[in-house]
C-alpha atoms as a PDB file:
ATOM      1  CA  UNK A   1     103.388 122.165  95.067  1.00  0.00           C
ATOM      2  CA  UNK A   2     101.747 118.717  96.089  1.00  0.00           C
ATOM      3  CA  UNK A   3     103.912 116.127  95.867  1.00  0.00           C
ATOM      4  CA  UNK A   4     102.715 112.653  95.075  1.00  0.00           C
ATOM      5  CA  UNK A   5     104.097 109.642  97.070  1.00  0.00           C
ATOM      6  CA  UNK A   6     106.203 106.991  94.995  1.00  0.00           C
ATOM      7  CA  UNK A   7     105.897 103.051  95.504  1.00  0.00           C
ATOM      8  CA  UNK A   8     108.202 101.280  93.648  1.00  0.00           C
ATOM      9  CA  UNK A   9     106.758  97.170  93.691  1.00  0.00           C
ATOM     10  CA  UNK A  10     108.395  93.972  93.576  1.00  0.00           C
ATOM     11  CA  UNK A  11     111.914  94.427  94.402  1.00  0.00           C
ATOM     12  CA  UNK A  12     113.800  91.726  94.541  1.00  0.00           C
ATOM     13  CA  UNK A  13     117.187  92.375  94.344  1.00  0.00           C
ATOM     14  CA  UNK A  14     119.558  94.978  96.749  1.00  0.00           C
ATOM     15  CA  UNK A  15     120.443  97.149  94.098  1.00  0.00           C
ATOM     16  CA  UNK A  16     116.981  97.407  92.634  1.00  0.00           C
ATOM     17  CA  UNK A  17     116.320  98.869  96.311  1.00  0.00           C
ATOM     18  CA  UNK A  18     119.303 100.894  96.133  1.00  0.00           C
ATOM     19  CA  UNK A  19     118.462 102.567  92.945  1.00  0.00           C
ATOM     20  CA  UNK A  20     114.997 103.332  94.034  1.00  0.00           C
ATOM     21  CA  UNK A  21     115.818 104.846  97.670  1.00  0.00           C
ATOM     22  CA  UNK A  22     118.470 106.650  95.955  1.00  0.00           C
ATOM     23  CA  UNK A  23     116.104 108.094  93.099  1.00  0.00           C
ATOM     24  CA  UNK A  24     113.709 109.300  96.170  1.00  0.00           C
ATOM     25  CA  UNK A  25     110.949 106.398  96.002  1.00  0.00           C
ATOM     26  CA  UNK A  26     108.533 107.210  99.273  1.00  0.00           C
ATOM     27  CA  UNK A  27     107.645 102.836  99.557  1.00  0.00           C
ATOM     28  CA  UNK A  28     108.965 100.066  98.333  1.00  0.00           C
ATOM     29  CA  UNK A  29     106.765  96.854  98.033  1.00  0.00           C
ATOM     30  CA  UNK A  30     107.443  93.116  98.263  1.00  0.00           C
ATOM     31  CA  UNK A  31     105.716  90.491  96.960  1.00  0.00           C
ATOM     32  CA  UNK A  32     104.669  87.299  99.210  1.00  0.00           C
ATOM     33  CA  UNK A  33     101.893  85.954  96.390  1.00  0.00           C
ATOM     34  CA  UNK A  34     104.141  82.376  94.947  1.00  0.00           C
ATOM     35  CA  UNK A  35     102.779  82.260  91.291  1.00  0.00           C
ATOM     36  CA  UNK A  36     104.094  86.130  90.493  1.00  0.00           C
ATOM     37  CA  UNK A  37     107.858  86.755  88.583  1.00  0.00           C
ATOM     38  CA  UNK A  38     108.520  88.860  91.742  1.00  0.00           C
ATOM     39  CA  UNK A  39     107.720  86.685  94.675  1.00  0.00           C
ATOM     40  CA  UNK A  40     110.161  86.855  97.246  1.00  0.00           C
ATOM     41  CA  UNK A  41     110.170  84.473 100.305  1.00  0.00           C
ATOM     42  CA  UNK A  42     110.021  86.095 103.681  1.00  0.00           C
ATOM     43  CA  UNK A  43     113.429  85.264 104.878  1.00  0.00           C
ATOM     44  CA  UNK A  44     114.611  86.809 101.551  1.00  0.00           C
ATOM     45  CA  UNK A  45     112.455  89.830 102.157  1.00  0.00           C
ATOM     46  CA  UNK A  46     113.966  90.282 105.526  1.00  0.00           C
ATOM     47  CA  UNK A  47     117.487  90.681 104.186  1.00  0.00           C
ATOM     48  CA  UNK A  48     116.737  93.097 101.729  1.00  0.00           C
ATOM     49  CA  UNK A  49     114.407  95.409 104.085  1.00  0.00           C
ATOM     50  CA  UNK A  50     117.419  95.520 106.114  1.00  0.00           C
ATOM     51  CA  UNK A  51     118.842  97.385 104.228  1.00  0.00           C
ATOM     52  CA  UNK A  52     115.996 100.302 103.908  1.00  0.00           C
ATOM     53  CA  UNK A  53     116.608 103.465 105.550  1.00  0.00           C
ATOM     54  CA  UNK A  54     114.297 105.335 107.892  1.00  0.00           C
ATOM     55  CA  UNK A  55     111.131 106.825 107.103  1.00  0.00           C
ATOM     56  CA  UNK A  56     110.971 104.866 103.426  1.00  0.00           C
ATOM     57  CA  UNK A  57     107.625 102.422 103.731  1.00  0.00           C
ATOM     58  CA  UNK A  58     108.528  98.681 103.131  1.00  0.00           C
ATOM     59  CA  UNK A  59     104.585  96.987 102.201  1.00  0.00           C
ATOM     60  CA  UNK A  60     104.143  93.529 101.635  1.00  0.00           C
ATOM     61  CA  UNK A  61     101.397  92.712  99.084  1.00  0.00           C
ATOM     62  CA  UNK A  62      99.392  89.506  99.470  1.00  0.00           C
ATOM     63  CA  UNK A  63      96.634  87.640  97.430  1.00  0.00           C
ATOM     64  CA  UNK A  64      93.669  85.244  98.959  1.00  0.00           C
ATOM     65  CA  UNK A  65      96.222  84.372 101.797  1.00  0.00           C
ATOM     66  CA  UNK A  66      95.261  82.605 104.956  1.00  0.00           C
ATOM     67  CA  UNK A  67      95.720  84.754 107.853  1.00  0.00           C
ATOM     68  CA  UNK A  68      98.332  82.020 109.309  1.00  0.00           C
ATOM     69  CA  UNK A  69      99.932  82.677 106.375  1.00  0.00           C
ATOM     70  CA  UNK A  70     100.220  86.081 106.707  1.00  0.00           C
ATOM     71  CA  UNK A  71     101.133  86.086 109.922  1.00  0.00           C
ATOM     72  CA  UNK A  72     104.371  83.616 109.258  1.00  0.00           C
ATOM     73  CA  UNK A  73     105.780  86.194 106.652  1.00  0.00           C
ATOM     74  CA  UNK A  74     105.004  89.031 108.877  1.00  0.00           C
ATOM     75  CA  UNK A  75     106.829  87.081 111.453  1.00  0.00           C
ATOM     76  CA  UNK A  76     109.985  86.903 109.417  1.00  0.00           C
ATOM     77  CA  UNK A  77     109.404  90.191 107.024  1.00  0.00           C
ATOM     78  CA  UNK A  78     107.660  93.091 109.635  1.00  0.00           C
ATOM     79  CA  UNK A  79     106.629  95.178 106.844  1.00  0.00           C
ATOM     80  CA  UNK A  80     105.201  98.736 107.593  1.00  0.00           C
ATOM     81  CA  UNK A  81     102.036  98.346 105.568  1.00  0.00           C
ATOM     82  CA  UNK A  82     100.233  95.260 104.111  1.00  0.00           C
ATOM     83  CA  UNK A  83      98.641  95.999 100.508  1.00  0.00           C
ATOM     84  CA  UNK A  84      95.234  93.311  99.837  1.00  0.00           C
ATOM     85  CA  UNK A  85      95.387  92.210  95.881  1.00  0.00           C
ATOM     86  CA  UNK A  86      92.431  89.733  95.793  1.00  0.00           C
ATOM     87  CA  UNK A  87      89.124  88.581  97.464  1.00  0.00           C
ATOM     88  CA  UNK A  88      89.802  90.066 101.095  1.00  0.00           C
ATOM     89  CA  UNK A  89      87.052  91.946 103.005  1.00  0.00           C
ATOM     90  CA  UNK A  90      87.189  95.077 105.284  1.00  0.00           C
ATOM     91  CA  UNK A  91      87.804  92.364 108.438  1.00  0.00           C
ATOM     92  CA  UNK A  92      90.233  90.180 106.772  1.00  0.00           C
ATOM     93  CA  UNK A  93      92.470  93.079 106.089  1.00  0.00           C
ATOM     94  CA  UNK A  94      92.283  94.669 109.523  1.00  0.00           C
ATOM     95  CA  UNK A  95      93.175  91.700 112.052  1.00  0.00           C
ATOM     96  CA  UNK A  96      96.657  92.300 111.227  1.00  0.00           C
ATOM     97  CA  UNK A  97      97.019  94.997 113.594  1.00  0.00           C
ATOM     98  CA  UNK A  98      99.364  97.303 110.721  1.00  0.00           C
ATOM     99  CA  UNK A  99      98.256  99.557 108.405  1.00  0.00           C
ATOM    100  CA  UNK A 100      96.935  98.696 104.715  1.00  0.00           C
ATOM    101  CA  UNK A 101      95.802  99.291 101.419  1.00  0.00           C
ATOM    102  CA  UNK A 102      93.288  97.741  99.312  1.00  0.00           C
ATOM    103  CA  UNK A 103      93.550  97.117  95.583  1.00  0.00           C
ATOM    104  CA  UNK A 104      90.620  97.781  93.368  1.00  0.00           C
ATOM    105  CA  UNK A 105      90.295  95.734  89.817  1.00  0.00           C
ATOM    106  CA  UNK A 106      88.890  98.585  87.494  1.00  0.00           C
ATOM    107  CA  UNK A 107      87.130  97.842  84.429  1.00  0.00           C
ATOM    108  CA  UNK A 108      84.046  99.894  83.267  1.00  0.00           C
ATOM    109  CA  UNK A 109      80.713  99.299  85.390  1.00  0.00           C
ATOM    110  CA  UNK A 110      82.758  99.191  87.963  1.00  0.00           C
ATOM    111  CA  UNK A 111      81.434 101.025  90.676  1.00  0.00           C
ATOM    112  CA  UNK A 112      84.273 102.449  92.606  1.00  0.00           C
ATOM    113  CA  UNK A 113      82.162 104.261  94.999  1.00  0.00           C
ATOM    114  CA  UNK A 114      80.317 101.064  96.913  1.00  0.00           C
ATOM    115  CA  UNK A 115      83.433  99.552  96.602  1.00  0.00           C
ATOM    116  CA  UNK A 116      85.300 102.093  98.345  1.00  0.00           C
ATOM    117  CA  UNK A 117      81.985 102.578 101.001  1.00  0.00           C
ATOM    118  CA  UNK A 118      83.323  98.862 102.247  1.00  0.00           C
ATOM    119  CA  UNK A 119      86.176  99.535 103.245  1.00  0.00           C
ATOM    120  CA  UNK A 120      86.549 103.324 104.337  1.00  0.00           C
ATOM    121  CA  UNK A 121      85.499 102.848 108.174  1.00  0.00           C
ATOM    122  CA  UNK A 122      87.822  99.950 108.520  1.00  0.00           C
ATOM    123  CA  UNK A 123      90.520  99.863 111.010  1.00  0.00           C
ATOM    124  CA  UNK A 124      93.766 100.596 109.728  1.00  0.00           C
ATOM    125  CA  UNK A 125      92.755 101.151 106.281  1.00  0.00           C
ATOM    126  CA  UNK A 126      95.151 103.924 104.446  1.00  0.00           C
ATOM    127  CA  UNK A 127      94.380 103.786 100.787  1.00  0.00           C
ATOM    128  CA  UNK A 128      92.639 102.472  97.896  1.00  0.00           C
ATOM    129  CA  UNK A 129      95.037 100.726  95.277  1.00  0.00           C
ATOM    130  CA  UNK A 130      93.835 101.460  91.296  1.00  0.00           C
ATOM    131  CA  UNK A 131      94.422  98.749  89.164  1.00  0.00           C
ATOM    132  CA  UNK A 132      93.656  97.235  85.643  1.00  0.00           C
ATOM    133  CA  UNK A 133      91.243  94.299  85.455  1.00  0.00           C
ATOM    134  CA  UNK A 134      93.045  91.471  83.833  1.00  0.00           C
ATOM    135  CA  UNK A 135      92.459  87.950  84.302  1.00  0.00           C
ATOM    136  CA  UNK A 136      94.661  86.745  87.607  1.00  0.00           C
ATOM    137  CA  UNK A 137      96.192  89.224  90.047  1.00  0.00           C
ATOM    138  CA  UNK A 138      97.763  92.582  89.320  1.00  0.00           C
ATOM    139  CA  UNK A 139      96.915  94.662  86.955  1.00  0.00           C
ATOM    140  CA  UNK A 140      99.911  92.810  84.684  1.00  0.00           C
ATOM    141  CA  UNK A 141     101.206  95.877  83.290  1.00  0.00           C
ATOM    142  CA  UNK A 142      98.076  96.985  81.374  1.00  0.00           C
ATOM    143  CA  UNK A 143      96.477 100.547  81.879  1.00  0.00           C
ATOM    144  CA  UNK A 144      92.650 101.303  82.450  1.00  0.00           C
ATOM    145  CA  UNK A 145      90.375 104.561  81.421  1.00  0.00           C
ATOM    146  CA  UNK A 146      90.948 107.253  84.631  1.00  0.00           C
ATOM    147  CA  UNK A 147      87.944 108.425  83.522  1.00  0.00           C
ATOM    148  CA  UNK A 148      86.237 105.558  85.143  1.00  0.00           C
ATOM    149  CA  UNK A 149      87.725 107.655  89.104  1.00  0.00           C
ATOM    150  CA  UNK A 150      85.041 109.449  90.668  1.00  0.00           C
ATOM    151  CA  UNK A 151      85.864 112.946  91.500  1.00  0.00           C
ATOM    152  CA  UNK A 152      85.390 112.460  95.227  1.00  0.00           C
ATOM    153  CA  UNK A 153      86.400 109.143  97.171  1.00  0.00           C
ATOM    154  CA  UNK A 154      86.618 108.820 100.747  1.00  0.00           C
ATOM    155  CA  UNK A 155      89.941 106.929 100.795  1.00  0.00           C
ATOM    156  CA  UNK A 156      93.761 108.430  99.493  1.00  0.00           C
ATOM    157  CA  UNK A 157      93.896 107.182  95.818  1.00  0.00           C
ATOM    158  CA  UNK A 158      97.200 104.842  94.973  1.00  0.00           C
ATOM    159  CA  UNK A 159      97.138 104.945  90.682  1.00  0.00           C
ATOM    160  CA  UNK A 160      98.529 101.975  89.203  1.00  0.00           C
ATOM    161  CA  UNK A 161      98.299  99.707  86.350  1.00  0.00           C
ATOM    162  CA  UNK A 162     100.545 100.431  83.087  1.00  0.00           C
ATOM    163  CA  UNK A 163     102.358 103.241  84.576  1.00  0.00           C
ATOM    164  CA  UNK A 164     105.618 103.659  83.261  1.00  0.00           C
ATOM    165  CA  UNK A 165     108.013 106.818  82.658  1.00  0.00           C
ATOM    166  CA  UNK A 166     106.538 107.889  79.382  1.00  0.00           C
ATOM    167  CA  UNK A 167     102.768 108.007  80.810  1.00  0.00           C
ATOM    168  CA  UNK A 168     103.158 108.730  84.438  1.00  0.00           C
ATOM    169  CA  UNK A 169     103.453 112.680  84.317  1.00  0.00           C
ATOM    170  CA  UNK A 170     100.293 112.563  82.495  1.00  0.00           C
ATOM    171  CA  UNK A 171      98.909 110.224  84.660  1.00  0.00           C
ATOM    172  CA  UNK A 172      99.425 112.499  88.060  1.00  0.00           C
ATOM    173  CA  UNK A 173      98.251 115.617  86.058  1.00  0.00           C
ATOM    174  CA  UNK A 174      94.643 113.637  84.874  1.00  0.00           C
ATOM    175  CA  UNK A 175      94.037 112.046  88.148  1.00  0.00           C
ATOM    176  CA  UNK A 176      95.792 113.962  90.667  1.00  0.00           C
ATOM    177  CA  UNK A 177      96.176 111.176  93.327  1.00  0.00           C
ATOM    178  CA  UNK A 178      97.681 110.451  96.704  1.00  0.00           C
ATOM    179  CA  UNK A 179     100.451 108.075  95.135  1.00  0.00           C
ATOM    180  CA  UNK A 180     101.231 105.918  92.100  1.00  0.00           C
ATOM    181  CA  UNK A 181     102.709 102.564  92.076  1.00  0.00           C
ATOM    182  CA  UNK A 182     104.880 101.251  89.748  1.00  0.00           C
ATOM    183  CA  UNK A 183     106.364  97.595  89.105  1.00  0.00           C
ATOM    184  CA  UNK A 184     106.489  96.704  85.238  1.00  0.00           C
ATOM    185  CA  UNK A 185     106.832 100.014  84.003  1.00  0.00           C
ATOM    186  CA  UNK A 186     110.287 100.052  85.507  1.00  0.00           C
ATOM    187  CA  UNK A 187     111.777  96.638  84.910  1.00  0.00           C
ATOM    188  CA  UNK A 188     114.028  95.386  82.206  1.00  0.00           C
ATOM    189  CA  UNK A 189     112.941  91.671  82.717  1.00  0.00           C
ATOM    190  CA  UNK A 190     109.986  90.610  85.332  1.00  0.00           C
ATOM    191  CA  UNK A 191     111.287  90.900  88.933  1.00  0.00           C
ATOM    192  CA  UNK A 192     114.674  93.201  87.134  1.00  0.00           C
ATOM    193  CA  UNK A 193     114.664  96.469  88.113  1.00  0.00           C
ATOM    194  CA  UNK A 194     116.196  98.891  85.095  1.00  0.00           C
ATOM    195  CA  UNK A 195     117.999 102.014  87.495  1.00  0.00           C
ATOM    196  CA  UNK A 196     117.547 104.766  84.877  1.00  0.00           C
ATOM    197  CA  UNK A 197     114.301 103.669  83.973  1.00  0.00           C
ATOM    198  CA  UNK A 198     113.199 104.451  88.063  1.00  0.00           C
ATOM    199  CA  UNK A 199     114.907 107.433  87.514  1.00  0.00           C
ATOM    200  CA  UNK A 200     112.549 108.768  84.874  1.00  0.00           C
ATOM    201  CA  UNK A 201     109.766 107.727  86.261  1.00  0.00           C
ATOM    202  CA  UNK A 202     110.424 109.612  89.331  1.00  0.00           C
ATOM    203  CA  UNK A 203     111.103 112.704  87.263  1.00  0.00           C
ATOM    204  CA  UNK A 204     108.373 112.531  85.285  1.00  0.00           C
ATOM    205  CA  UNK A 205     106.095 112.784  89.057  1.00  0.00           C
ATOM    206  CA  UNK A 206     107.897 115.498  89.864  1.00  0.00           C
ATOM    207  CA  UNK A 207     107.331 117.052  86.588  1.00  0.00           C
ATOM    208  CA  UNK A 208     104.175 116.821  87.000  1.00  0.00           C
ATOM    209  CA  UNK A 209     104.092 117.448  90.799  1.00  0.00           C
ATOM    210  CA  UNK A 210     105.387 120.957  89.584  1.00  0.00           C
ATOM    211  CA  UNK A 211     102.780 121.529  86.605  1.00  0.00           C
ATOM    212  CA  UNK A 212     105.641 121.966  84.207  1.00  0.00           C
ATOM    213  CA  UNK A 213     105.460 119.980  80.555  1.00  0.00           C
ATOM    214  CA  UNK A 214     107.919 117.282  79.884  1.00  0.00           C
END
């Protein structure tokens, strides 16, 4: 059985992270970009990735920062992996000297593969975040056509955008990727994570994972 890795984005709160570790998330993300519902200062994020047990991923995700800016939260928050939401290039995101993923604004004529071209020889680069194109940052809980992924892609494929418990198995089982990340799709209010709500959507991955039907 393949199992596909779990990121559960823009905790804020300690039993948000609770209920996620406990439910069997593989990452949990944090968000240092101000104008988003689920920013969390640095200091803050320190506090709660104190409280994350070994070998769960803690990734900060940043948008059009200034590397002095980056390097300030990293100084407080020393996330695992860094995740790229807006503008950066292949040498912005690797002078951080951690691993990181880069997030991909899908919308049709797209083309995925040139994108992906930029950034696969990159130092430290891990993955290749797919989101919805909306206007601002993040995908903002809308889904996109997976029939706009190539079949082959020389970076591990993150799905995201929209996902939530009652689309997710069928998600993994259409696009078969390395991980999925979900925010939104688990949250009760923006920046409120809803426990049972994780819960399902971790099922419904494993579900999947196991090529049984819900």
């Amino acid at each position: 059985m393949t199992r596909t890795r779990i990121k559960i984005c823009g905790i804020t709160r300690e039993l948000d992270l609770a209920a996620a570790v406990a439910t069997g998330a593989d990452a949990l993300g944090f968000v240092f970009y101000s104008p988003s519902p689920r920013y969390v200062m640095p200091q803050r994020a320190a506090q709660l990735m104190s409280r994350v047990p070994a070998f769960v991923t803690t990734v900060g995700l940043f948008v059009n920062e200034s590397p002095e800016a980056v390097r300030a939260a990293l100084a407080h928050a020393p996330v695992d992996m860094l995740q790229f939401h807006g503008d950066e290039d292949a040498a912005y995101c690797s002078q951080f000297g951690r691993p990181w993923i880069k997030a991909a604004r899908m919308k049709p004529g797209f083309n995925l593969l040139e994108y992906a071209a930029a950034f696969a020889r990159a130092p430290g680069v891990s993955g290749l975040l797919l989101d919805a194109h909306v206007d601002g940052y993040g995908g903002g809980g809308q889904s996109f056509d997976w029939s706009l992924i190539p079949q082959s892609l020389p970076l591990p494929v993150i799905l995201s955008g929209g996902l939530h418990p009652g689309n997710v198995a069928d998600a993994v089982r259409a696009v078969r990727p390395w991980a999925v990340d979900v925010s939104s799709g688990v949250e009760s209010a923006k920046g409120i994570k809803d426990a049972q709500k994780i819960t399902d959507f971790i099922a419904g991955v494993r579900i999947a994972d196991a090529g049984t039907s819900l």
